[in-house]
Structure formats: structure tokens, C-alpha cells
Protein backbone atom coordinates (compact mmCIF):
# COMPACT_ATOMS: atom_id res chain seq x y z
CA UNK A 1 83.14 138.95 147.06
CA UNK A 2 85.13 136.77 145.13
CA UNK A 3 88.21 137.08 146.67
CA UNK A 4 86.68 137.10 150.39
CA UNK A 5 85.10 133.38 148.69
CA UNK A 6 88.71 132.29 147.46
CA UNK A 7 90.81 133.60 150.49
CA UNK A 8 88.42 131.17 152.87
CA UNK A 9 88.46 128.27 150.82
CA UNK A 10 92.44 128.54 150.86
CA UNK A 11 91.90 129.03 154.61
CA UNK A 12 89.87 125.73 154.61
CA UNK A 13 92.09 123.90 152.21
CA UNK A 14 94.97 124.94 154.51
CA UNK A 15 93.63 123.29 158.08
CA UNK A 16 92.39 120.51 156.16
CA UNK A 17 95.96 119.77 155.54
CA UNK A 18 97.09 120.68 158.57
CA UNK A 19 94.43 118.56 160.07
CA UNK A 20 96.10 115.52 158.28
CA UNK A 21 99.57 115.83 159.84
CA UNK A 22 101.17 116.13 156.13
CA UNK A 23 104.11 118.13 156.86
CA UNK A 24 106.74 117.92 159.47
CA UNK A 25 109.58 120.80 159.73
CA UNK A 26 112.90 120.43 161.36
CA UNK A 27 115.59 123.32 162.54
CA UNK A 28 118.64 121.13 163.40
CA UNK A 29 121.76 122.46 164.47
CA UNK A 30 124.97 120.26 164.49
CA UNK A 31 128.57 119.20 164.26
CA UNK A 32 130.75 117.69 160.90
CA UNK A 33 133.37 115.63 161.66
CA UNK A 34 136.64 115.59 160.18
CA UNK A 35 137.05 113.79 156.81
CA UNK A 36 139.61 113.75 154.46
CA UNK A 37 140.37 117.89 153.79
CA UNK A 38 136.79 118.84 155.80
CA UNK A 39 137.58 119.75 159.12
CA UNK A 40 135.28 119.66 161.77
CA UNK A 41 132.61 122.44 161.99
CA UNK A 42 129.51 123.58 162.73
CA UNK A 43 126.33 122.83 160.53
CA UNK A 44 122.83 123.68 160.57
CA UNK A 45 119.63 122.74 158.33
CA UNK A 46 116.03 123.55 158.11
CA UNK A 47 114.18 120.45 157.04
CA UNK A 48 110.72 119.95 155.58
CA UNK A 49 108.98 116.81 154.83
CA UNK A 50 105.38 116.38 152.57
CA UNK A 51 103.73 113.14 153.76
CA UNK A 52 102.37 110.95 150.42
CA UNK A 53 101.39 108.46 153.22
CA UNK A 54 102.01 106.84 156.60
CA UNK A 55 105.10 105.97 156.07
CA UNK A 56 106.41 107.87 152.82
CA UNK A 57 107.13 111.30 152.04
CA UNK A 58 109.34 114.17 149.85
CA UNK A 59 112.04 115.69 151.85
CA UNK A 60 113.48 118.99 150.86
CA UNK A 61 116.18 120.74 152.70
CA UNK A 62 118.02 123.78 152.84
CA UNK A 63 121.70 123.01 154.76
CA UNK A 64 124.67 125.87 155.91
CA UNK A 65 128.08 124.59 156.59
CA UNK A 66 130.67 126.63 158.25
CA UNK A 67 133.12 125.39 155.34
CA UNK A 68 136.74 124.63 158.00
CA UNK A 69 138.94 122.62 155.67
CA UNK A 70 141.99 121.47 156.16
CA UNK A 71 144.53 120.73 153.40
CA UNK A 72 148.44 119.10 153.76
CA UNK A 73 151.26 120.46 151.39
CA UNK A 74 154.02 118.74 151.49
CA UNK A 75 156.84 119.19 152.80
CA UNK A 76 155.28 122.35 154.53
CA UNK A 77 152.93 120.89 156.15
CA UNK A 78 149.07 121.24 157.38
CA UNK A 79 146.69 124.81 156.10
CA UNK A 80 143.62 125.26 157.24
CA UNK A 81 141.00 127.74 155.65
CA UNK A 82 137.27 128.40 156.40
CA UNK A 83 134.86 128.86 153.02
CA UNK A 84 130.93 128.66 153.95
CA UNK A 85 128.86 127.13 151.77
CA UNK A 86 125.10 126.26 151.34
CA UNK A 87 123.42 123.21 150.26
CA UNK A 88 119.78 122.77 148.71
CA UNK A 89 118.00 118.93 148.60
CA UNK A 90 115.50 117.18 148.13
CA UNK A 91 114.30 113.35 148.27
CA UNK A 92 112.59 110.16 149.80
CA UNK A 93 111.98 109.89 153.06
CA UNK A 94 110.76 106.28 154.86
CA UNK A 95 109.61 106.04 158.31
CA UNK A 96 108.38 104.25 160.52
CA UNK A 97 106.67 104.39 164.42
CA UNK A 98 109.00 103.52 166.94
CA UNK A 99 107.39 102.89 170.13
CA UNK A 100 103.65 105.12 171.35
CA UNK A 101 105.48 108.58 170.40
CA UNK A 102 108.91 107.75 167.87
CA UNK A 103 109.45 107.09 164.24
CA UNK A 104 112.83 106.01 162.87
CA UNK A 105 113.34 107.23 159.37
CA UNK A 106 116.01 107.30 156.12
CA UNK A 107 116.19 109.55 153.51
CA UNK A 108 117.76 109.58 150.67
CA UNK A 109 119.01 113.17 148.79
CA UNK A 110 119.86 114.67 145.60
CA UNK A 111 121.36 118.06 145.49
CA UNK A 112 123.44 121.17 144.90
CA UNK A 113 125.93 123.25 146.51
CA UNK A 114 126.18 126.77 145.98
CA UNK A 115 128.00 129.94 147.59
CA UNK A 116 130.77 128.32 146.89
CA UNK A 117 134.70 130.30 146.57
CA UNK A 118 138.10 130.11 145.47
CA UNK A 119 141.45 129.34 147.74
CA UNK A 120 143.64 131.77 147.50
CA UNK A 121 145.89 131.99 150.37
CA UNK A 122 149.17 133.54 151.31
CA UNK A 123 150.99 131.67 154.34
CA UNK A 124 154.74 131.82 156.02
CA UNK A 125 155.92 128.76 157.47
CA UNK A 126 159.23 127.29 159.08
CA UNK A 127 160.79 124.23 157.58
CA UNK A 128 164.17 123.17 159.31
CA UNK A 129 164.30 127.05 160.70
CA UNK A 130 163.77 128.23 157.23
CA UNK A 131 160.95 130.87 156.71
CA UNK A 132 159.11 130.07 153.39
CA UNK A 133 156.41 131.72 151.82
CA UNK A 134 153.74 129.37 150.42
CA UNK A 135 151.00 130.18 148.10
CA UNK A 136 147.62 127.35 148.10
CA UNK A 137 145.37 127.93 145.32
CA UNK A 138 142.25 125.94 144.19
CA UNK A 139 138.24 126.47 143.85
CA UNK A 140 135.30 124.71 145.54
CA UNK A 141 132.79 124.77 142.94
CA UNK A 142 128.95 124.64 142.58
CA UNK A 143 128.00 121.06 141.78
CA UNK A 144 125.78 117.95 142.63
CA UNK A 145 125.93 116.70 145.59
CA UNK A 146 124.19 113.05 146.94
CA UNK A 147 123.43 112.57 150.75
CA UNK A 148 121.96 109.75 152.86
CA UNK A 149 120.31 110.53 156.40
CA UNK A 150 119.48 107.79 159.22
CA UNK A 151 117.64 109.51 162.26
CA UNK A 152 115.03 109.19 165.28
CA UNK A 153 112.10 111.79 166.15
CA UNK A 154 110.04 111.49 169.62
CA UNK A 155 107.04 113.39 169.71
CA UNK A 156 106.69 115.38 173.42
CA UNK A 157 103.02 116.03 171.92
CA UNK A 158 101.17 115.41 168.56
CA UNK A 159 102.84 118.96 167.47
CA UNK A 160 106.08 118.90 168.55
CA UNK A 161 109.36 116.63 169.23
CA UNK A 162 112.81 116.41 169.11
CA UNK A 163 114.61 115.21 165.92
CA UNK A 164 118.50 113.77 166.13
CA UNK A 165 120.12 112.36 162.61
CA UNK A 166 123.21 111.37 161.21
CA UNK A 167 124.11 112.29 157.41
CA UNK A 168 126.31 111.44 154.76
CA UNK A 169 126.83 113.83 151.52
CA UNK A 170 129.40 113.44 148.84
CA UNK A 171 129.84 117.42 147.29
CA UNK A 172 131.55 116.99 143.64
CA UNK A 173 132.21 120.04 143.44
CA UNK A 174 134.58 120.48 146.75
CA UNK A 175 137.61 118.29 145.12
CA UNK A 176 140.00 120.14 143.24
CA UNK A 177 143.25 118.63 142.14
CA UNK A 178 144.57 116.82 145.80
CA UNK A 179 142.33 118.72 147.44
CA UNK A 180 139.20 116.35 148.26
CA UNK A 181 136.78 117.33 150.89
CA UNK A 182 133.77 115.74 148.53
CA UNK A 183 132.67 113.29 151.57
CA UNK A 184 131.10 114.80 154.79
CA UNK A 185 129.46 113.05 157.64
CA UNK A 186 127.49 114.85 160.32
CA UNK A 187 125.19 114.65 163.63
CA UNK A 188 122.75 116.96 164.15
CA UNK A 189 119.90 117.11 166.54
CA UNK A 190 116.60 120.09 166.89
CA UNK A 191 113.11 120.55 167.17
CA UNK A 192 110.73 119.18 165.11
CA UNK A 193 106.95 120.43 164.16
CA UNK A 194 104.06 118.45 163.30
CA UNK A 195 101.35 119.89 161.41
């Protein structure tokens, strides 16, 4: 009897918080542009947000990124490598309405890389019609990372709406000697729940 007691109060407990419209969850696909050594790519997130208030909440995020770099050797010339990588944060997030069915909001991000690799590739290229074999080492290491996010949601209902940000991270750990792919910006848009 106990548990039947306990298992319905969590029930309860549960649509009571639904009933508030605490939480918000995003799936957003989306594109990295070019930077430095990043290349552009594909990334994706999935997004959650706890509501404290109207307008202030606790963002947490879980992000994949397809991981193209590309790095210049001189004299050889331009290599370009692919090493996925994952990305946990979590921070602030401040919004506001924006219009009957929008809210603009920021957020601001503190987190850590993982999944992370070595370099360690072989390649032949042609200088002046000269075949030489070039060896790039290097590692892209677990490490803090920091990321700011600016970006518009428009609610087609009270449950669910369409979310489209832009985001800024700086990854420590993806700099390794000239190698420096630490700053990443990206656009992403997906569907966002209410609940």
C-alpha cells in the first residue's frame, strides 16, 4: 500500500510541475562555421531548461559535433581531419516574451568536452612536383569549455514551438601547439517542448 501511496503522489507531484510550464526541451540540429582550424560541420544538441521564474532558469545541455578541422603546414599546405567530439553544459538562461507567442533569450554556459582523440595522420603531397610524405601529430583533449547562446522560440501552441539560436564556445582543450580550433560559432534551429 505504501508504494501504490508514494508512486501517486510522484504522479501528482509530476503534473503539478508540468502544470506550471517549468521545463522546456529543445532537439536542435545545425551548422558550425569555419573558424580558425574548425571547419565547417554539422552539430546537434538536446537542450533542457528548469524555470526558477518567468523569466529565469538553469540550462543544461548535452552538444555532438562532427569534429571537421582543418589545419595549414607550411610549406605543404592545407590537412583536413574529422575527430567527433561531445560537449556537456550547463548555465543561466534569461528570457523574455516577444510578441503574444515568442520569447528572446541568452544563456550563458560552463562546460566540458569529452570523447575527445589524438591526430595522427599520414599524408603524401606535391610541392614543386615533389612527392613528400608528411606526418601531423597533436591531441584534442578533454577540458573546460565556456559558451554564450543568443536565440528566439515561437510557440505554434502552449506545448510546442520552434527554437533557432546562435552560439559561441571557446573548447581549451582543442588547441595544441599551432593547432587552435578552441573558438566555435554555430546556428542551429529545432523543435521545442513546453511542459
Amino acid at each position: 500500500m505504501k508504494k501504490v501511496l508514494i508512486a501517486v503522489l510522484l504522479v501528482v507531484a509530476t503534473l503539478g510541475i508540468c502544470a506550471q510550464e517549468k521545463w522546456s526541451v529543445s532537439v536542435l540540429p545545425g551548422y558550425q562555421f569555419s573558424t580558425g582550424d574548425a571547419d565547417s560541420g554539422f552539430v546537434a544538441s538536446l537542450d533542457g531548461v528548469y524555470y526558477f521564474s518567468e523569466n529565469y532558469g538553469l540550462h543544461f545541455a548535452y552538444m555532438y559535433n562532427e569534429g571537421k578541422f582543418k589545419y595549414t603546414y607550411a610549406p605543404y599546405g592545407e590537412f583536413k581531419f574529422k575527430r567527433n567530439y561531445n560537449l556537456i553544459e550547463v548555465g543561466p538562461e534569461f528570457k523574455t516574451t516577444a510578441g503574444q507567442k515568442g520569447e528572446i533569450y541568452g544563456q550563458l554556459n560552463l562546460g566540458y568536452t569529452f570523447g575527445s582523440t589524438s591526430i595522427d595522420e599520414n599524408y603524401i603531397v606535391t610541392v614543386g612536383g615533389t612527392p613528400y610524405a608528411v606526418h601531423v601529430t597533436g591531441e584534442l583533449k578533454n577540458d573546460w569549455a565556456l559558451g554564450a547562446t543568443f536565440g528566439y522560440r515561437y510557440f505554434f501552441n502552449k506545448q510546442v514551438g520552434l527554437a533557432m539560436q546562435a552560439t559561441y564556445h571557446h573548447m581549451n582543450g582543442l588547441k595544441e601547439g599551432d593547432f587552435d580550433a578552441k573558438n566555435s560559432w554555430d546556428a542551429r534551429i529545432g523543435v521545442t517542448w513546453k511542459f
